[in-house]
C-alpha atoms as a PDB file:
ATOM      1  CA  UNK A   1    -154.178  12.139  21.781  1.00  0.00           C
ATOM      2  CA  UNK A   2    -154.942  15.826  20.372  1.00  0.00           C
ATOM      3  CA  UNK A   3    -152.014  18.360  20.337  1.00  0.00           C
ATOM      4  CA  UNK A   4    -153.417  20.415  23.423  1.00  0.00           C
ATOM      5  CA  UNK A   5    -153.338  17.321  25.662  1.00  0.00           C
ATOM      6  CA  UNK A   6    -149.707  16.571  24.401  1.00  0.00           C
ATOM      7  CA  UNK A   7    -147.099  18.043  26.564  1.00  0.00           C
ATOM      8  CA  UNK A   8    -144.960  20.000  24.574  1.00  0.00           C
ATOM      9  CA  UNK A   9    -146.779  20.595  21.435  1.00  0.00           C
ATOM     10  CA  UNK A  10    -146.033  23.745  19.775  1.00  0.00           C
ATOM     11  CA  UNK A  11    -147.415  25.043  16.892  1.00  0.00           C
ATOM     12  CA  UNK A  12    -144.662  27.202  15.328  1.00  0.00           C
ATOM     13  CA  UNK A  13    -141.998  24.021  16.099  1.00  0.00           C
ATOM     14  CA  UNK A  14    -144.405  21.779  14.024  1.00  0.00           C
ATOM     15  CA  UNK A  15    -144.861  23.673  11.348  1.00  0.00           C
ATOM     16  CA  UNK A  16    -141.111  24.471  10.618  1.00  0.00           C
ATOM     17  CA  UNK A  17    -140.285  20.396  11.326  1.00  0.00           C
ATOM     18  CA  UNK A  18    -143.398  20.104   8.418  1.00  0.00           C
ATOM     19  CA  UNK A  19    -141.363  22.968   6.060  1.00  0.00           C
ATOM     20  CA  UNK A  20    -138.127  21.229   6.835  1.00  0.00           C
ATOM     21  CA  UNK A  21    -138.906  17.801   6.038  1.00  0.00           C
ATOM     22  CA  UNK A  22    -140.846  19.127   2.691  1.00  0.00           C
ATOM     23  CA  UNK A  23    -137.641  20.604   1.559  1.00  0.00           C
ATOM     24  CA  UNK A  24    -135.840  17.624   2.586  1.00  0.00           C
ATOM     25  CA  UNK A  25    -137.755  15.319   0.312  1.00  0.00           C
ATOM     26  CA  UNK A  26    -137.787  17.883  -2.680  1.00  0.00           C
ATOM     27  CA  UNK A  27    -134.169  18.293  -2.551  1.00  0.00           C
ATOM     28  CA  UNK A  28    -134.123  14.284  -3.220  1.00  0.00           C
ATOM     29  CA  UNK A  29    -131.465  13.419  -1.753  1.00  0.00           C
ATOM     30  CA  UNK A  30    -133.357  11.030   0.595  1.00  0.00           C
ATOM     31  CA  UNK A  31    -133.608   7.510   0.295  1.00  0.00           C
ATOM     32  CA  UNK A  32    -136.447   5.785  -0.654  1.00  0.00           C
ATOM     33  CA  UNK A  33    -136.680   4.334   3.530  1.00  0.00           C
ATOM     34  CA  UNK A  34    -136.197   7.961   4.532  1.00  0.00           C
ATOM     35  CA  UNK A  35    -138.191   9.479   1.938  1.00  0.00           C
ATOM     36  CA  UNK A  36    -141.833   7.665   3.507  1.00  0.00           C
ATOM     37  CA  UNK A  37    -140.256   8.083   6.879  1.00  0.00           C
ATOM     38  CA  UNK A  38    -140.441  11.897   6.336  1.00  0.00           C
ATOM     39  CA  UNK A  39    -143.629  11.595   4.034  1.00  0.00           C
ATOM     40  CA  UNK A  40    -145.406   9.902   7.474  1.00  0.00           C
ATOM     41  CA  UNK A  41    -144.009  12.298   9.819  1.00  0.00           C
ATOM     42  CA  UNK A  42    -145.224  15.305   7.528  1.00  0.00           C
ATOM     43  CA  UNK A  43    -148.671  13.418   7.914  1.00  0.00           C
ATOM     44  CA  UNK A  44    -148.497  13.199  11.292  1.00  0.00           C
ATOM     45  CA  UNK A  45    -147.586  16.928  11.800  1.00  0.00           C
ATOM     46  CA  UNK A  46    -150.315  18.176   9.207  1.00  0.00           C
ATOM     47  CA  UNK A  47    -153.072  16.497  11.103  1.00  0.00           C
ATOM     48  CA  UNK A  48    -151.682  17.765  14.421  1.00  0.00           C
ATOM     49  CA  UNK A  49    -151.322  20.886  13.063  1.00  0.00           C
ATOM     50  CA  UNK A  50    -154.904  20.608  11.197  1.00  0.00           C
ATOM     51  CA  UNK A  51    -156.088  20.191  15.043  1.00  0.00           C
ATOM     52  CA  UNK A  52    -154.781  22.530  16.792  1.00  0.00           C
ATOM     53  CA  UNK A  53    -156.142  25.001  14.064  1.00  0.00           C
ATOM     54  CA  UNK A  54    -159.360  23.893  14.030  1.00  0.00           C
ATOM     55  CA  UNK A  55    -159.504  24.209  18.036  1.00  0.00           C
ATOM     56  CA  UNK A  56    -158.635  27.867  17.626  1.00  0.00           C
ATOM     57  CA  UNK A  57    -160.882  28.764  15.683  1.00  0.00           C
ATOM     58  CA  UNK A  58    -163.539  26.986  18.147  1.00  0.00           C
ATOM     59  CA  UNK A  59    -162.221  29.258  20.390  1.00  0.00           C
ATOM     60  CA  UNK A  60    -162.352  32.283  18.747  1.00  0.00           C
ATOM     61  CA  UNK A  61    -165.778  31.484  17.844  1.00  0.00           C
ATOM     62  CA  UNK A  62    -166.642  30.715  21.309  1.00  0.00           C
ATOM     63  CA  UNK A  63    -165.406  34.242  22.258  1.00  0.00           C
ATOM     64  CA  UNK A  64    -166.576  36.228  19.621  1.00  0.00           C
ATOM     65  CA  UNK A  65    -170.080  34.810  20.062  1.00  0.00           C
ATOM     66  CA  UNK A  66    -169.853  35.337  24.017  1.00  0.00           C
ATOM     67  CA  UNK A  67    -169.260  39.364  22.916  1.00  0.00           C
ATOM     68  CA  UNK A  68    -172.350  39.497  20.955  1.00  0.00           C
ATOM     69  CA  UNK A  69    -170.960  40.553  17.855  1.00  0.00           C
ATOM     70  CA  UNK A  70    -170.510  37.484  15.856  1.00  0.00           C
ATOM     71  CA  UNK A  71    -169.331  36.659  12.311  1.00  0.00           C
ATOM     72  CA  UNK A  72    -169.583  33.229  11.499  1.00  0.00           C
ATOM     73  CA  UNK A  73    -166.177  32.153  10.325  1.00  0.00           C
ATOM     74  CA  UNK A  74    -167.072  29.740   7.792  1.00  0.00           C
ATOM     75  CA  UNK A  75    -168.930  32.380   5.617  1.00  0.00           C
ATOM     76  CA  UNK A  76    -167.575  35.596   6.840  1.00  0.00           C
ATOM     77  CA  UNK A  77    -171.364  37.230   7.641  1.00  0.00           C
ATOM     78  CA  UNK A  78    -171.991  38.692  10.486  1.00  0.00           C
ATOM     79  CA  UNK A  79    -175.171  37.152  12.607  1.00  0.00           C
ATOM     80  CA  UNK A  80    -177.599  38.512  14.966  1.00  0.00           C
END
C-alpha cells in the first residue's frame, strides 16, 4: 500500500524514526536481533519515504506543466 493511501503517514515523522534508528545502530549498542530489526524498519521507511517523494515531484510536475512554464525536473531545462 503506498504512503498516501496509508492513514497516518507523515513524512517529517518517518524521516526522524529513519534518523533515529540510524543513530541507534551506529551507537552499537543494539543487539544483533535488534540491530536487523532496525536495519528492516529503516528499509521500510526509506522506500516509503522514496514514494512519497517521488509522488511530489509528479505533482509538482503536473502543476508546473499545467502553468505553461515548465522545467523538466530531471535535467533542470526549461521546455516549450
Amino acid at each position: 500500500m503506498s504512503p498516501r493511501k496509508k492513514a497516518g503517514f507523515n513524512f517529517e515523522e518517518a524521516l526522524e524514526e529513519l534518523e533515529s534508528l540510524v543513530t541507534s545502530m551506529e551507537e552499537g549498542d543494539l543487539s544483533l536481533e535488534e540491530s536487523l530489526q532496525a536495519f528492516e524498519k529503516g528499509i521500510k521507511l526509506t522506500r516509503e519515504c522514496q514514494t512519497a517523494l517521488k509522488q511530489a515531484e509528479q505533482k509538482v510536475q503536473v502543476l508546473l506543466n499545467q502553468s505553461g512554464d515548465t522545467e523538466d525536473l530531471e535535467t533542470g531545462e526549461l521546455e516549450d
